[in-house]
N, C-alpha and C. Protein backbone atom coordinates (compact mmCIF):
# COMPACT_ATOMS: atom_id res chain seq x y z
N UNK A 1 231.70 89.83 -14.80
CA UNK A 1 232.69 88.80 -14.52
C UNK A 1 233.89 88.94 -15.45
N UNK A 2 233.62 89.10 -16.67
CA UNK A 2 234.38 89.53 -17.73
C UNK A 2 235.27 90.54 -16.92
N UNK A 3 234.77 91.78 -17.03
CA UNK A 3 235.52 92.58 -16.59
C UNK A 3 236.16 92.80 -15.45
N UNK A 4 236.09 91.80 -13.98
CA UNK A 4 237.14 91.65 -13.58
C UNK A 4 238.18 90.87 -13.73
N UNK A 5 237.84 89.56 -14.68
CA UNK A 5 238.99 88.96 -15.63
C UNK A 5 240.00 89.74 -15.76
N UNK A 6 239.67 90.74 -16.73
CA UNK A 6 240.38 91.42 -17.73
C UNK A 6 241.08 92.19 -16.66
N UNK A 7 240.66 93.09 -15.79
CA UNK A 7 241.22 94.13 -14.88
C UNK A 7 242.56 92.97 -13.49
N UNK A 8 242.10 91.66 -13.44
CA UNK A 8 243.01 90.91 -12.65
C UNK A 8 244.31 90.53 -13.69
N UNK A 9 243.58 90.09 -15.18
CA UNK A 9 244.82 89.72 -16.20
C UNK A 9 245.89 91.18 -16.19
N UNK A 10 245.58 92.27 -16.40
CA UNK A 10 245.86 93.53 -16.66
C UNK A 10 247.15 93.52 -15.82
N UNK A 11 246.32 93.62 -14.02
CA UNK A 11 247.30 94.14 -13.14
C UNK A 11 248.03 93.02 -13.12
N UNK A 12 248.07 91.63 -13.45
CA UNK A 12 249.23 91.08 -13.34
C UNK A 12 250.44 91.22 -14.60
N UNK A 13 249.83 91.78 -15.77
CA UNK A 13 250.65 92.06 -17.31
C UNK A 13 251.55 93.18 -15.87
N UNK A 14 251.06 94.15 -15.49
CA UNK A 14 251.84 94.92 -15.28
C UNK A 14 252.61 95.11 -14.01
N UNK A 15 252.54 94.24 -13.32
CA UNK A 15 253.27 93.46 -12.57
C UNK A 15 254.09 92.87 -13.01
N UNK A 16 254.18 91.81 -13.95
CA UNK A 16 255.02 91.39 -14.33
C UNK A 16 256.37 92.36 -15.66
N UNK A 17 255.53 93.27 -16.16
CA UNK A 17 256.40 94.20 -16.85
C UNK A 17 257.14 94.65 -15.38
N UNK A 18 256.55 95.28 -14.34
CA UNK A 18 257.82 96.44 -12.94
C UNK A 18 258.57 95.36 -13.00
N UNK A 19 258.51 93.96 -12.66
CA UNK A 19 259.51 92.87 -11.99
C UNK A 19 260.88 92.80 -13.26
N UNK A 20 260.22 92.76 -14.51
CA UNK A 20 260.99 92.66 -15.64
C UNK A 20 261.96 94.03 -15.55
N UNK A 21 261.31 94.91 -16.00
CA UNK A 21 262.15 95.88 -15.79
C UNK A 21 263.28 96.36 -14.44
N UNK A 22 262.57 96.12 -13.34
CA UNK A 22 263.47 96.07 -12.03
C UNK A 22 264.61 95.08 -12.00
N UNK A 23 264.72 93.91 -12.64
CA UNK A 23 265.72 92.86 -12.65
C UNK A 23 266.05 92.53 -14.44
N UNK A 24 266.57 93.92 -14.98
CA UNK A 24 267.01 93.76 -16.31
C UNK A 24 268.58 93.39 -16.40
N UNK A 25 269.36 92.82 -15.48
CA UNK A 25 270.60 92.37 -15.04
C UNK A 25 270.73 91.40 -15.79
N UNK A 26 271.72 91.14 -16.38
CA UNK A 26 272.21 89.89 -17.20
C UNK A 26 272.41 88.45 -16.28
N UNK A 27 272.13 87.55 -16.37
CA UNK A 27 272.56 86.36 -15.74
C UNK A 27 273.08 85.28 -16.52
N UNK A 28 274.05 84.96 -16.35
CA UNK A 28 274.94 83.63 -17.04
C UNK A 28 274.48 82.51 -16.53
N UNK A 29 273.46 81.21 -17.53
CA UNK A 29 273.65 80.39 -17.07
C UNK A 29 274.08 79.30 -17.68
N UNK A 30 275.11 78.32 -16.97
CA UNK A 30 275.45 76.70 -17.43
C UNK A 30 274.31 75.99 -17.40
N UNK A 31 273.98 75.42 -18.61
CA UNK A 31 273.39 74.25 -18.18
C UNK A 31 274.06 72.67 -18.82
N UNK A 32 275.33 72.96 -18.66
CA UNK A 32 276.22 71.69 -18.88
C UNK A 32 276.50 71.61 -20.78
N UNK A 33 275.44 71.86 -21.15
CA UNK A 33 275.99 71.55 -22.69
C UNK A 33 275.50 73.10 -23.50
N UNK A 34 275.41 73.93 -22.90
CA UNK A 34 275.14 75.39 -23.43
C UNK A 34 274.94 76.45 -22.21
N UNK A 35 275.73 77.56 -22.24
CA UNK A 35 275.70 78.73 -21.93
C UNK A 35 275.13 79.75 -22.32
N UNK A 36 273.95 80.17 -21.56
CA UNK A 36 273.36 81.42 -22.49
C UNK A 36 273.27 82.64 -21.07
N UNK A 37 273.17 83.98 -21.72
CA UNK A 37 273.16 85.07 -20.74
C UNK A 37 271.47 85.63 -20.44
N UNK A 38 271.05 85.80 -20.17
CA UNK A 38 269.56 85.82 -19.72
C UNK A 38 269.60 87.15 -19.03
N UNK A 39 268.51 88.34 -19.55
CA UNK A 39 267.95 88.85 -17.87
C UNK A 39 267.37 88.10 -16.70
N UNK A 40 267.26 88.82 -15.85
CA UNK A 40 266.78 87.95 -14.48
C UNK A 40 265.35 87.73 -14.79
N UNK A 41 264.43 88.58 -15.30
CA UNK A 41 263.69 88.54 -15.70
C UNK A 41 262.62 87.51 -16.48
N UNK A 42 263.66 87.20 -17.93
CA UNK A 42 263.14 86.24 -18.87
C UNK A 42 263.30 85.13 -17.92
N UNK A 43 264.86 84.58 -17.26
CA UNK A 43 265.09 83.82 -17.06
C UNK A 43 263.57 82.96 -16.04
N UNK A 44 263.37 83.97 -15.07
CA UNK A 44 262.48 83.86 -14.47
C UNK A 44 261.20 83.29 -15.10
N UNK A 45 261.22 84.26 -16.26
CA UNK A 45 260.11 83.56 -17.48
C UNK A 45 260.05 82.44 -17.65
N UNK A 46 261.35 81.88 -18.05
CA UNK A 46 261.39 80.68 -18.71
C UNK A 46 261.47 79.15 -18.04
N UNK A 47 261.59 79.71 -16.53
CA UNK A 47 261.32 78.86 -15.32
C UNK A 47 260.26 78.64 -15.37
N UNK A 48 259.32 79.50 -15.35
CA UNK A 48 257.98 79.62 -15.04
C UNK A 48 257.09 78.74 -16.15
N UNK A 49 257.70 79.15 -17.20
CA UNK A 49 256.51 78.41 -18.67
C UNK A 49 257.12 76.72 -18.63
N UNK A 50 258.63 76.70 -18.31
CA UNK A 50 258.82 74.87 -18.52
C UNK A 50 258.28 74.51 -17.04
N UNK A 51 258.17 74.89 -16.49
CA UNK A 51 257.78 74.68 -14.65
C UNK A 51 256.36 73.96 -14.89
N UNK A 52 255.20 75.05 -15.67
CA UNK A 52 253.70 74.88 -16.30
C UNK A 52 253.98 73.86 -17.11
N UNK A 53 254.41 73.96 -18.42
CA UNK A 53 254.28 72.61 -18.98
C UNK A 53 254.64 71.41 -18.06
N UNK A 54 255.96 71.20 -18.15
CA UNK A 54 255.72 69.85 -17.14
C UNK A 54 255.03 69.82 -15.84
N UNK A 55 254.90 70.56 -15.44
CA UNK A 55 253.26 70.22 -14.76
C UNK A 55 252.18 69.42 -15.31
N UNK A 56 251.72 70.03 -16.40
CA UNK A 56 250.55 70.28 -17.13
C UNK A 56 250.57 68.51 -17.56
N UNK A 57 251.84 68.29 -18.05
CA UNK A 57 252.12 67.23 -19.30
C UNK A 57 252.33 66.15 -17.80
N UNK A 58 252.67 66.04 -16.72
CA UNK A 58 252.79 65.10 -15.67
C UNK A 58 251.59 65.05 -14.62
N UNK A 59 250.51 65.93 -14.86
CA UNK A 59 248.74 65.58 -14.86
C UNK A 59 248.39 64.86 -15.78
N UNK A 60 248.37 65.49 -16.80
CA UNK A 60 247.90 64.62 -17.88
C UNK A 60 248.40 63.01 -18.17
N UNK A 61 249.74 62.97 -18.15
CA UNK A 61 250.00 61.47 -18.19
C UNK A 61 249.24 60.80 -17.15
N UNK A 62 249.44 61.00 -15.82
CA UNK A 62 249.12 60.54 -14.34
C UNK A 62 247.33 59.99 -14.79
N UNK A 63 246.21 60.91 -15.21
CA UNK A 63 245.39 60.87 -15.35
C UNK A 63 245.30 60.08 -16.33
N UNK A 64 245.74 59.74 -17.77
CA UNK A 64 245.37 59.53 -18.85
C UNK A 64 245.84 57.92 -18.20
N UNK A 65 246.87 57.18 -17.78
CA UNK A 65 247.47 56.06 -17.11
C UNK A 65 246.13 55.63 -16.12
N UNK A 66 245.47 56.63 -15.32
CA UNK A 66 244.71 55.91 -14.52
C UNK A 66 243.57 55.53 -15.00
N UNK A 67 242.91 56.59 -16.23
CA UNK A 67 241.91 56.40 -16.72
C UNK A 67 242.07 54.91 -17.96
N UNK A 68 243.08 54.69 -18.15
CA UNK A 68 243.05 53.64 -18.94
C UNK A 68 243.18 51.74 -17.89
N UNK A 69 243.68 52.44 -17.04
CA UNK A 69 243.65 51.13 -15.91
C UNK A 69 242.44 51.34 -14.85
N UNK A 70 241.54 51.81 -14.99
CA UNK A 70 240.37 51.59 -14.68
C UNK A 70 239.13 51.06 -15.99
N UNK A 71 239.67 51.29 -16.99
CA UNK A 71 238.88 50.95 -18.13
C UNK A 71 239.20 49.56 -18.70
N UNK A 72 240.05 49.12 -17.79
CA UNK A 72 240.84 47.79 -18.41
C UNK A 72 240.20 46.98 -17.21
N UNK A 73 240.04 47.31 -15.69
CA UNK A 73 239.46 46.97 -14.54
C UNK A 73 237.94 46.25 -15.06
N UNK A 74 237.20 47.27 -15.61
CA UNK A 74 235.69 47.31 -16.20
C UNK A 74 235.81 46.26 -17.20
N UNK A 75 236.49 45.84 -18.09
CA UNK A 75 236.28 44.80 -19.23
C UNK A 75 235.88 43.52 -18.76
N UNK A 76 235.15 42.60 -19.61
CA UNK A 76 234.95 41.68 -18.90
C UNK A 76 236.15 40.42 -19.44
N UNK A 77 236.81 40.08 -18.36
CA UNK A 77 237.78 38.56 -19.07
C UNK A 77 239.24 39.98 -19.06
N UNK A 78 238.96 41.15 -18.69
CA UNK A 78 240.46 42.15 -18.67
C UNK A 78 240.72 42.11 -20.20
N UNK A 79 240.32 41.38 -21.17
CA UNK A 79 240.68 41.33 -22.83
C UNK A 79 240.30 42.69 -23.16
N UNK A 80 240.72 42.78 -23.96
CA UNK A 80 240.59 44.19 -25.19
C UNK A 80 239.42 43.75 -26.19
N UNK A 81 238.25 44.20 -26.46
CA UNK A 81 237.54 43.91 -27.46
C UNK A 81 238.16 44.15 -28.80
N UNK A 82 237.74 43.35 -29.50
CA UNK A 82 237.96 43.02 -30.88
C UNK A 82 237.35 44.12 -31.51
N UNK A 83 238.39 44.90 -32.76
CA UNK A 83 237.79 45.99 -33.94
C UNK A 83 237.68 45.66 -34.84
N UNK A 84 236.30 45.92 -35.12
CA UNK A 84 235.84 45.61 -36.68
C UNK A 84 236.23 46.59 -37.78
């Protein structure tokens, strides 16, 4: 199992190196309060990793919000118990 992990992680490293290298073109972008020049490449990168985080971070809130308003559902009187 391991080792088709590793051999699926692999061919996508090197997949993603042809795409990088095939689109090593500079791209200018505005984003209103800074200009930076990017390959097509990174840029693509860097879509991709803030794309995942806020994903990641707008599950997690969604979940962490429901799990606390179902735990507030369960109390008895809806009060917050008292910490000693």
């Amino acid at each position: 199992m391991r080792l088709i992990a590793l051999l699926i992680l692999a061919l996508f490293v090197v997949a993603g190196v042809v795409v990088g290298a095939l689109n090593a073109d500079p791209v200018s972008y505005d984003l209103a309060f800074a200009r930076m020049s990017l390959p097509k490449g990174a840029g693509l990168l860097v879509a991709l990793v803030i794309g995942w985080l806020l994903g990641g971070l707008t599950a997690w809130l969604g979940m962490s919000l429901r799990h606390r308003r179902l735990l507030r559902r369960h109390r008895p009187n809806g009060k917050t118990p008292a910490r000693a």
